[in-house]
C-alpha atoms as a PDB file:
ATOM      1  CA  UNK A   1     118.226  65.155 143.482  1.00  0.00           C
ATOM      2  CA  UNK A   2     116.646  68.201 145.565  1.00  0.00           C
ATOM      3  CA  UNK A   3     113.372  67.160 146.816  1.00  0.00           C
ATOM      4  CA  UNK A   4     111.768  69.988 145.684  1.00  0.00           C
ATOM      5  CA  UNK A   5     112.850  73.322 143.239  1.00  0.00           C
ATOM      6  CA  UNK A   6     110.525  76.511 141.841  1.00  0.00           C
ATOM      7  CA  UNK A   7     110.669  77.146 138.005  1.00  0.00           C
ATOM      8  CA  UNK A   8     111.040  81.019 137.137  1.00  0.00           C
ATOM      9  CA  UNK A   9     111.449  81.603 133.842  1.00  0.00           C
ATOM     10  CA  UNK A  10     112.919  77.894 133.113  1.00  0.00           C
ATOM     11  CA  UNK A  11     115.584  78.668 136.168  1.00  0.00           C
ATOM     12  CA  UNK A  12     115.105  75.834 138.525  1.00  0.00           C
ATOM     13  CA  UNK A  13     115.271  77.297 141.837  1.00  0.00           C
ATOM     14  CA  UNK A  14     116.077  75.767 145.263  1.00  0.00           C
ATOM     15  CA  UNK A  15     113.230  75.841 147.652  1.00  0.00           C
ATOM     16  CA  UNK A  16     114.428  74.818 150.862  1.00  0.00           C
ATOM     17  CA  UNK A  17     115.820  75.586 154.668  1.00  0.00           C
ATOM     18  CA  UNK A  18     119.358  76.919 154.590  1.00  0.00           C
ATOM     19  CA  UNK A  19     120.383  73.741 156.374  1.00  0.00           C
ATOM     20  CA  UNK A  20     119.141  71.985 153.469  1.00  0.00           C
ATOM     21  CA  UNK A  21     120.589  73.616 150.803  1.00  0.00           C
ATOM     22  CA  UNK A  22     124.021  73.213 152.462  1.00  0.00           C
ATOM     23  CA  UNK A  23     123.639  69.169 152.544  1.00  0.00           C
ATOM     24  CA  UNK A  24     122.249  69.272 148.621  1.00  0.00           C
ATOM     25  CA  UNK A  25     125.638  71.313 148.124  1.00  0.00           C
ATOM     26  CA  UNK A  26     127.768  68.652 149.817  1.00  0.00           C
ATOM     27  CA  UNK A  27     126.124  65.820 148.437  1.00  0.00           C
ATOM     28  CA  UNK A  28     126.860  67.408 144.798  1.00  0.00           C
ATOM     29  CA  UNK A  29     130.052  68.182 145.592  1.00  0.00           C
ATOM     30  CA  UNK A  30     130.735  64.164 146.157  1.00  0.00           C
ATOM     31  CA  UNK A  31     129.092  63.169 142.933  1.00  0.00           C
ATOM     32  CA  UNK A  32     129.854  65.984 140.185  1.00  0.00           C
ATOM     33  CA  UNK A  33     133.096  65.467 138.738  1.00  0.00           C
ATOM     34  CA  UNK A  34     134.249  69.146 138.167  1.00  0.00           C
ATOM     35  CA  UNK A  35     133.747  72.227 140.280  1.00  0.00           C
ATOM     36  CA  UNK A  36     129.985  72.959 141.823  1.00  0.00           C
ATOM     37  CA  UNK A  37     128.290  75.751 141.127  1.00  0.00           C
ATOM     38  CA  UNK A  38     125.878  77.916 143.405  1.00  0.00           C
ATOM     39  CA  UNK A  39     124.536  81.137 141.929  1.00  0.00           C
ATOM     40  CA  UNK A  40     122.076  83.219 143.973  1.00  0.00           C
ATOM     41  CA  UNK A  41     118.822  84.348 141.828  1.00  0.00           C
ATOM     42  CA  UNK A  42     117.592  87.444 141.697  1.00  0.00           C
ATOM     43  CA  UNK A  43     115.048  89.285 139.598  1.00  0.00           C
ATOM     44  CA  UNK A  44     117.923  91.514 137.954  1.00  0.00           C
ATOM     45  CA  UNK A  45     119.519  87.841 136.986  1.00  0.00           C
ATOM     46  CA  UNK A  46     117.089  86.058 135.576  1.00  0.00           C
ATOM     47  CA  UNK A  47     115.972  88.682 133.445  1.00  0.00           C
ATOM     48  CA  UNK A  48     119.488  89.524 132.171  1.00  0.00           C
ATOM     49  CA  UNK A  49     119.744  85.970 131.054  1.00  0.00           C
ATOM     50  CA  UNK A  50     115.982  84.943 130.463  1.00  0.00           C
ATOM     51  CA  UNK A  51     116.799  82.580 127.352  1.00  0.00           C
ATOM     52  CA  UNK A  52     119.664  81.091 128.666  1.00  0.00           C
ATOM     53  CA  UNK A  53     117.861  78.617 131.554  1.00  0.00           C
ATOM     54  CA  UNK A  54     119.186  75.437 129.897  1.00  0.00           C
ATOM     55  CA  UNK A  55     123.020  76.884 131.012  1.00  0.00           C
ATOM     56  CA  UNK A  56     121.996  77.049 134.133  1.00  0.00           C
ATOM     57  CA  UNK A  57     120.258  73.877 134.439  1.00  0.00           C
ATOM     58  CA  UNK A  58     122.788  71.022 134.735  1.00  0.00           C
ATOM     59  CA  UNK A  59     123.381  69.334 137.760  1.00  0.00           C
ATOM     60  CA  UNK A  60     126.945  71.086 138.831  1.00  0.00           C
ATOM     61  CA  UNK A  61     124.969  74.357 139.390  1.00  0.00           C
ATOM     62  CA  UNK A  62     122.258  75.253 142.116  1.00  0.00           C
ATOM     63  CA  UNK A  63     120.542  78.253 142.090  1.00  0.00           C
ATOM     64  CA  UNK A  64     118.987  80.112 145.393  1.00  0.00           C
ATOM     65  CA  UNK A  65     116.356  82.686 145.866  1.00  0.00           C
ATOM     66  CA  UNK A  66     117.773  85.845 146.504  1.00  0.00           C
ATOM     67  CA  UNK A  67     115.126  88.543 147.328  1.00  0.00           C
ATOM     68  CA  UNK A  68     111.868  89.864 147.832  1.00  0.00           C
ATOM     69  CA  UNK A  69     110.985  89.621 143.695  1.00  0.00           C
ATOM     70  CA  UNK A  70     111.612  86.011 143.514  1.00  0.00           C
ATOM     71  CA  UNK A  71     109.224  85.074 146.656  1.00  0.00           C
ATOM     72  CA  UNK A  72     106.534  86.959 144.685  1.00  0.00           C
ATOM     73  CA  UNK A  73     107.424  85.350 141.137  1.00  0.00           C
ATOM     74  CA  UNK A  74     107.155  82.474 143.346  1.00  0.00           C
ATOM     75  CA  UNK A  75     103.560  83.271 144.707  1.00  0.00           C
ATOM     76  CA  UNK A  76     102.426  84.317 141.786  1.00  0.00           C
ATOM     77  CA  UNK A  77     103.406  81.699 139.001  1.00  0.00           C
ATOM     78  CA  UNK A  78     103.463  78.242 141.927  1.00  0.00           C
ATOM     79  CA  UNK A  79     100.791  79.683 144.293  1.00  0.00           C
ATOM     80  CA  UNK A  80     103.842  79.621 147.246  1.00  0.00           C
ATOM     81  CA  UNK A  81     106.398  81.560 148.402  1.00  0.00           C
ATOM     82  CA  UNK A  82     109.967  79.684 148.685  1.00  0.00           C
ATOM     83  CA  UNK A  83     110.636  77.882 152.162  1.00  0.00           C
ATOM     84  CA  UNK A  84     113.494  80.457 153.101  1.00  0.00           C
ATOM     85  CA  UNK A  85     115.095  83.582 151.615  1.00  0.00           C
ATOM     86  CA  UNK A  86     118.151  82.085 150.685  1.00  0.00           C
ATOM     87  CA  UNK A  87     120.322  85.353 149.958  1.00  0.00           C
ATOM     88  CA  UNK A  88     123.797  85.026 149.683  1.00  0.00           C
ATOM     89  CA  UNK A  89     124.656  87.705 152.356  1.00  0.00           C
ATOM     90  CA  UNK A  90     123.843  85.576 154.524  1.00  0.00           C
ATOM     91  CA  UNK A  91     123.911  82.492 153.214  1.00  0.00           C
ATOM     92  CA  UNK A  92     127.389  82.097 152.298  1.00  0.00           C
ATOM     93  CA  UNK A  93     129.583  83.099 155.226  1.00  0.00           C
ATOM     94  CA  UNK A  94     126.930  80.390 157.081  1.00  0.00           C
ATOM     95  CA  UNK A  95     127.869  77.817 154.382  1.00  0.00           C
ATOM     96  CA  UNK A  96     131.873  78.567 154.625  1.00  0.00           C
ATOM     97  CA  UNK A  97     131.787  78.444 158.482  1.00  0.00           C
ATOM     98  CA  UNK A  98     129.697  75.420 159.260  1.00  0.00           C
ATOM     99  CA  UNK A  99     130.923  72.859 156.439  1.00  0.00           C
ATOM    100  CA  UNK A 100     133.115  70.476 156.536  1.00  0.00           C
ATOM    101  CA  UNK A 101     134.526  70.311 153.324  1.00  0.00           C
ATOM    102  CA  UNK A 102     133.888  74.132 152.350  1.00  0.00           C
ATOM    103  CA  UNK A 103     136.384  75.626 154.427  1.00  0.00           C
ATOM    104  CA  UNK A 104     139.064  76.773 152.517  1.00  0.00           C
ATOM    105  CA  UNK A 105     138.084  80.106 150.461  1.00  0.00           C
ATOM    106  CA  UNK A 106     139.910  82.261 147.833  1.00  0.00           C
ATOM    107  CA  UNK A 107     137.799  85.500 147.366  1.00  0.00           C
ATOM    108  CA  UNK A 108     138.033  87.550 144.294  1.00  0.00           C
ATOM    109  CA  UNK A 109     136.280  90.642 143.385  1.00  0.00           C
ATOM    110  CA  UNK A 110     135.500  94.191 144.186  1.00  0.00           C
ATOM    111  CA  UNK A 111     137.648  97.388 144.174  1.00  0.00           C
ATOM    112  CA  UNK A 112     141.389  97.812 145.787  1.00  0.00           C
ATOM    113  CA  UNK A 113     141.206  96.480 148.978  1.00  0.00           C
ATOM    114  CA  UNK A 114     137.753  95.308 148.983  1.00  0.00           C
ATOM    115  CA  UNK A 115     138.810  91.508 149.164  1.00  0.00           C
ATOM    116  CA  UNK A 116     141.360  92.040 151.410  1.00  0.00           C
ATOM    117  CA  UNK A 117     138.685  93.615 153.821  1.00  0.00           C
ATOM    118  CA  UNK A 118     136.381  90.923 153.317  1.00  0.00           C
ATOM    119  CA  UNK A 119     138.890  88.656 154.283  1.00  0.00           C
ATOM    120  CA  UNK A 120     139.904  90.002 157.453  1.00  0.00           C
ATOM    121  CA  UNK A 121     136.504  90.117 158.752  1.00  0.00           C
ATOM    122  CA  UNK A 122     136.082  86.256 157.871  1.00  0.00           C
ATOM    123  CA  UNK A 123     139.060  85.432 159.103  1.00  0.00           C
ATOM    124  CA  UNK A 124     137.740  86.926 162.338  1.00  0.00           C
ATOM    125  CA  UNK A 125     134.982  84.660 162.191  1.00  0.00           C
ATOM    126  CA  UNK A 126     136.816  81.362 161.827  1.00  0.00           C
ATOM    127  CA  UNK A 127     136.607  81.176 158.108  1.00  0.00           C
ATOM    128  CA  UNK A 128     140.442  79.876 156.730  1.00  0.00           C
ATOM    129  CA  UNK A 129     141.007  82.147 153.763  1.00  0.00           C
ATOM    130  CA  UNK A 130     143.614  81.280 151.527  1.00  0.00           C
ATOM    131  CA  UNK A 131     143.905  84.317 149.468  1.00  0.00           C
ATOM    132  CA  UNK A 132     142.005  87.005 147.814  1.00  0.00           C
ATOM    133  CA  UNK A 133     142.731  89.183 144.573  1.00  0.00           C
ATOM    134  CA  UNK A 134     140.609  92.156 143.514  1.00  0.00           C
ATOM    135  CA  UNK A 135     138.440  92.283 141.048  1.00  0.00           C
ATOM    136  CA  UNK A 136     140.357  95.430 138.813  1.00  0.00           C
ATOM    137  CA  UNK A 137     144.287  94.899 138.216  1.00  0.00           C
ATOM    138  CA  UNK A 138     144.436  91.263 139.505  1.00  0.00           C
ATOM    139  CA  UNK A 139     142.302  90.262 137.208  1.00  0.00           C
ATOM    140  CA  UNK A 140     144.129  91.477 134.255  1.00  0.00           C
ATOM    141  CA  UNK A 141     146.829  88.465 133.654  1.00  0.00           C
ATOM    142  CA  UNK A 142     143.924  85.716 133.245  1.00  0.00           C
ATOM    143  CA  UNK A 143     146.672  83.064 133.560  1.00  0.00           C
ATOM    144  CA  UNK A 144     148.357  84.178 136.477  1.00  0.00           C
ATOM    145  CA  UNK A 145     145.475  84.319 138.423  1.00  0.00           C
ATOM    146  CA  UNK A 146     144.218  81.334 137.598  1.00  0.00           C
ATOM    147  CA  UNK A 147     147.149  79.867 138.432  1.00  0.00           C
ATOM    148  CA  UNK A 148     147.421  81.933 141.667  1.00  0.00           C
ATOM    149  CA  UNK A 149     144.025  80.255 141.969  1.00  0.00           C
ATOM    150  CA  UNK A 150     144.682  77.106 141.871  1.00  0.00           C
ATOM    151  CA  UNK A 151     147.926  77.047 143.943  1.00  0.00           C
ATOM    152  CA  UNK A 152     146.182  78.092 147.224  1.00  0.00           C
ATOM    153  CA  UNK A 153     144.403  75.137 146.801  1.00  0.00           C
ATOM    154  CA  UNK A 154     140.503  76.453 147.950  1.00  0.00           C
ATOM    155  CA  UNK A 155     137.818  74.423 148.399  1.00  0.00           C
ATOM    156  CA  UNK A 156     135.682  77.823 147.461  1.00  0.00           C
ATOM    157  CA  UNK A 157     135.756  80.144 145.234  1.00  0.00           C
ATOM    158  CA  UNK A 158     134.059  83.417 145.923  1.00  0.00           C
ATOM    159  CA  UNK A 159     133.750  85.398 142.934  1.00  0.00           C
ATOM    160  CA  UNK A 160     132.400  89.597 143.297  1.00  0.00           C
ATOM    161  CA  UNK A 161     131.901  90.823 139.785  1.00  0.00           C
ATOM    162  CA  UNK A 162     127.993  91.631 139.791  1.00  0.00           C
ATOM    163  CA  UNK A 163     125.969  89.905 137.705  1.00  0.00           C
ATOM    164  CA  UNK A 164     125.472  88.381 134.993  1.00  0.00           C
ATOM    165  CA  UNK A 165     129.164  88.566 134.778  1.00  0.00           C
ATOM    166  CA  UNK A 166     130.479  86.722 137.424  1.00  0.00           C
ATOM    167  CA  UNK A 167     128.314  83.863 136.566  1.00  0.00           C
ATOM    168  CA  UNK A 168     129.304  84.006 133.110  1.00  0.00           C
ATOM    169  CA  UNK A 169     133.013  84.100 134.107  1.00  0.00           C
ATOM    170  CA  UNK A 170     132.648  80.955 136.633  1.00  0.00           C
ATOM    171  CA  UNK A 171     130.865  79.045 134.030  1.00  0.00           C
ATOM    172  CA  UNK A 172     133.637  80.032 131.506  1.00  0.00           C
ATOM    173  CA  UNK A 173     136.688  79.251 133.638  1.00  0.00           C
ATOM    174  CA  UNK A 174     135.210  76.085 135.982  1.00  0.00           C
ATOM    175  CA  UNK A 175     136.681  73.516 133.650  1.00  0.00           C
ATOM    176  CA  UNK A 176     140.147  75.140 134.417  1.00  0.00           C
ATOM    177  CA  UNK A 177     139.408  76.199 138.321  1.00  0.00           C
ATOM    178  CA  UNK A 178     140.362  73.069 140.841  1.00  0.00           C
ATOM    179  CA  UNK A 179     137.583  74.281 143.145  1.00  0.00           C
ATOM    180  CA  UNK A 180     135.002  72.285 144.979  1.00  0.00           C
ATOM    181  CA  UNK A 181     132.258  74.945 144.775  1.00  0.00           C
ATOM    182  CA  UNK A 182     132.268  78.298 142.897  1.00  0.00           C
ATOM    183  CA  UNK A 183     130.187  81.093 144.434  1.00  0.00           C
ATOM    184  CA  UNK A 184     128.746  84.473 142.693  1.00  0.00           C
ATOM    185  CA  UNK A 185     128.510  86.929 145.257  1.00  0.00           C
ATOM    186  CA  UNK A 186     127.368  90.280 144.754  1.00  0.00           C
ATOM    187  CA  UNK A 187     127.944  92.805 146.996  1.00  0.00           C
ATOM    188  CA  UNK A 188     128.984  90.334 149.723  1.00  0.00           C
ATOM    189  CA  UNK A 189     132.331  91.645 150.049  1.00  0.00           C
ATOM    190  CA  UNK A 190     131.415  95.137 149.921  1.00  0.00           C
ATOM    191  CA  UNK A 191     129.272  94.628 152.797  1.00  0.00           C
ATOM    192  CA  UNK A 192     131.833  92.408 154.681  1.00  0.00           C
ATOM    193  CA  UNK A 193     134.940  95.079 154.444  1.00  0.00           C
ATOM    194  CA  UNK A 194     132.565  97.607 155.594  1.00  0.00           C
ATOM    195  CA  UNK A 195     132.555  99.492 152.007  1.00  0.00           C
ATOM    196  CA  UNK A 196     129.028  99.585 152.197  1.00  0.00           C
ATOM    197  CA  UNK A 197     126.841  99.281 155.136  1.00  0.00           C
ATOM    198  CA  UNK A 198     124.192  96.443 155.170  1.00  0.00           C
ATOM    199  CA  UNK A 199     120.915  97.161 156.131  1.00  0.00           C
ATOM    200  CA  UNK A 200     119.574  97.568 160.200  1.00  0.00           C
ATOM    201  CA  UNK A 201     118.404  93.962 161.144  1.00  0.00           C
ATOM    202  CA  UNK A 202     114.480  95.127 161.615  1.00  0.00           C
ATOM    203  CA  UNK A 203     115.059  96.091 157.784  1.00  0.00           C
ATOM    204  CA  UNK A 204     116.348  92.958 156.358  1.00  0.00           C
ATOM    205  CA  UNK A 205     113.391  91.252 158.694  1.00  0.00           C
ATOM    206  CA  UNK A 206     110.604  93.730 156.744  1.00  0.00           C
ATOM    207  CA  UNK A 207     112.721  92.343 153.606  1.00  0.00           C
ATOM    208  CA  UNK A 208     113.026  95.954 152.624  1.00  0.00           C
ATOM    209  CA  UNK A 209     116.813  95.621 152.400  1.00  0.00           C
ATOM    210  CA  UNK A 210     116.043  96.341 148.920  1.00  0.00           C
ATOM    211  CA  UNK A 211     115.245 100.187 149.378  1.00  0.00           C
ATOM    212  CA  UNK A 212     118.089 100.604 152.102  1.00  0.00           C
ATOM    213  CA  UNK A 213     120.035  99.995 149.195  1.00  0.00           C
ATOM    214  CA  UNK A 214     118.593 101.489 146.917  1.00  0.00           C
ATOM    215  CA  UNK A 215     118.546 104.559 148.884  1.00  0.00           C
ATOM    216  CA  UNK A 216     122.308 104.436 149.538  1.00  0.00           C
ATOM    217  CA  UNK A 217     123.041 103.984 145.890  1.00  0.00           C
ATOM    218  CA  UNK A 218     120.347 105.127 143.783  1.00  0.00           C
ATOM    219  CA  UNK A 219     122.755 106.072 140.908  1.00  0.00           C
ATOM    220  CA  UNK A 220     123.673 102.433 140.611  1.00  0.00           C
ATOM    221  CA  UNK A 221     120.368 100.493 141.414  1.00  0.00           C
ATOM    222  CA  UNK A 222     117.603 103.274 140.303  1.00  0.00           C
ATOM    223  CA  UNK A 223     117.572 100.941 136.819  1.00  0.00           C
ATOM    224  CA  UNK A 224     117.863  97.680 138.652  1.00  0.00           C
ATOM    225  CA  UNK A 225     115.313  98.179 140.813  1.00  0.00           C
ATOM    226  CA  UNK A 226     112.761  99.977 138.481  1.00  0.00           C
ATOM    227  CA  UNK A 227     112.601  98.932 134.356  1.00  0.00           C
ATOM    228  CA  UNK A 228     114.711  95.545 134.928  1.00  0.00           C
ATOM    229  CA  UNK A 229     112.461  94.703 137.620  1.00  0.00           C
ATOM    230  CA  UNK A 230     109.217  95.591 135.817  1.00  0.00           C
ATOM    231  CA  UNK A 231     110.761  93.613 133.080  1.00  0.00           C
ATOM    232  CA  UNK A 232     111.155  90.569 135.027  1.00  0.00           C
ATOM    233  CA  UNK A 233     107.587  90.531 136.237  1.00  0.00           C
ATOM    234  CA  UNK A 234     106.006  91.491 132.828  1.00  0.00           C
ATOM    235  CA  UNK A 235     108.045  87.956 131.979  1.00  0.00           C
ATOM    236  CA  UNK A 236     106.689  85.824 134.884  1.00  0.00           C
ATOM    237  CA  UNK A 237     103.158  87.225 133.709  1.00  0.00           C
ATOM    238  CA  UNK A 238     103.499  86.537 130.536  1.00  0.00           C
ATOM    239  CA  UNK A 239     105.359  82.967 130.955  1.00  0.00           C
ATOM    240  CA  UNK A 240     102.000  82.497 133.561  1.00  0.00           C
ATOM    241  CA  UNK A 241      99.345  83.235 130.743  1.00  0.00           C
ATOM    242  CA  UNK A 242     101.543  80.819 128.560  1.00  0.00           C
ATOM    243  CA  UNK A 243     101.304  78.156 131.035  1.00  0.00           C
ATOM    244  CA  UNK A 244     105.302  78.289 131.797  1.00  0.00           C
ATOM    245  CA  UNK A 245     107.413  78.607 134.357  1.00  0.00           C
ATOM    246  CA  UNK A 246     105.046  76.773 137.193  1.00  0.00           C
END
C-alpha cells in the first residue's frame, strides 16, 4: 500500500514525490491481475463524479492531484497541501520515459491528427509508441479498435477524451484492454502536437496555468473554472462541517 493518500470527497488521493508515485505504479502493476489504472484528479473530476468514490477506490486505480484546487481542498479539509503537484502534463511523459516496464504506449484521443502529433513529439523524446488512433472516427468501430488495441501490444494506454469520460470509458473497457496501465489524459496531447500552447514556465511555477488556459479558451473552460469549481469547494466545505473527507 501507498504510505500515505489525501481523502477529497471519499477520492483517495496520492500524496507523494513524482518518483514515488512511479514505484507505487510499478509495484501495482506486479500485483493487480488486470490492467492499472492512474487517473489524474482535478476539481472539475471529482465534482462530476462526487458519489461515485467507491469506483474509484479499488486497488487497480491511483488517483493524482492535478491542480491548484486540489492543494487547497487539501489545506483546507487535512490542514496540508499534497507533497507535489502531480499533473499529468507533466507527469506522464516522465512516467513513459523513465520506466522500465511502461515503455510501450498506444495513444488515443483528440481531434484528426492530434494523436498522431503527440506521437511524433514523443517519439522525439525516446518514448516507443506503438500506435495512436483519434479520438472522432477511430473510435467509431468499438471492436476494431480494441482489437487494433490490443495487437500493438502497449504496455500504456493513453486515453484523451476529457473527463469524466475517459475515465468512465477505461473503467468500462479495462477488463477487455491487455494493457499494463491505462492513463486519462486531458489535454496532454493537445499540448504535445502543439494544438494548444502550454503555459510559459514562470506560469506553471505561479501555478496559474489555470488562467493561461482559461484565457486561451474561455468558451470551453469559463464553466469549468467558475460554477463547477465553486461547486467543488461548496462540497469540501460542506463534507468539512460533516466531519468527511479528512
Amino acid at each position: 500500500m501507498m504510505n500515505e493518500c489525501k481523502t477529497i470527497l471519499g477520492f483517495p488521493i496520492f500524496n507523494g514525490s513524482r518518483e514515488a508515485l512511479r514505484a507505487e505504479l510499478e509495484r501495482r502493476a506486479a500485483q493487480v491481475p488486470g490492467p492499472l489504472c492512474l487517473f489524474y484528479a482535478n476539481s472539475n473530476l471529482l465534482q462530476l463524479c462526487h458519489g461515485e468514490a467507491a469506483r474509484f477506490s479499488e486497488p487497480g486505480i491511483l488517483i493524482a492531484n492535478d491542480g491548484v484546487a486540489l492543494n487547497l481542498a487539501a489545506r483546507l479539509l487535512t490542514g496540508t497541501p499534497f507533497a507535489a503537484n502531480l499533473n499529468g502534463t507533466d507527469f506522464t511523459p516522465y512516467l513513459v520515459r523513465t520506466s522500465p516496464i511502461f515503455r510501450r504506449v498506444f495513444l488515443l484521443g483528440g481531434q484528426s491528427g492530434v494523436a498522431a502529433g503527440a506521437a511524433a513529439t514523443l517519439a522525439a523524446s525516446g518514448v516507443e509508441v506503438v500506435g495512436h488512433a483519434d479520438g472522432y472516427g477511430d473510435m467509431t468501430d468499438e471492436a476494431a479498435l480494441l482489437a487494433r488495441i490490443n495487437g500493438a501490444r502497449p504496455d500504456v494506454l493513453l486515453l484523451a477524451l476529457g473527463n469524466p469520460r475517459q475515465e468512465q470509458w477505461l473503467l468500462a473497457h479495462r477488463d477487455v484492454l491487455d494493457v499494463k496501465l491505462l492513463v486519462g489524459v486531458g489535454a496532454l496531447l493537445d499540448f504535445l502536437s502543439g494544438r494548444v500552447p502550454r503555459a510559459p514556465r514562470w506560469v506553471q511555477q505561479l501555478r496559474c496555468e489555470w488562467l493561461y488556459r482559461l484565457l486561451g479558451e474561455p468558451r470551453r473552460l469559463l464553466r469549468r473554472y467558475t460554477l463547477e469549481m465553486g461547486r467543488f469547494f461548496w462540497l469540501c466545505l460542506r463534507n468539512r462541517r460533516g466531519g468527511e473527507g479528512a
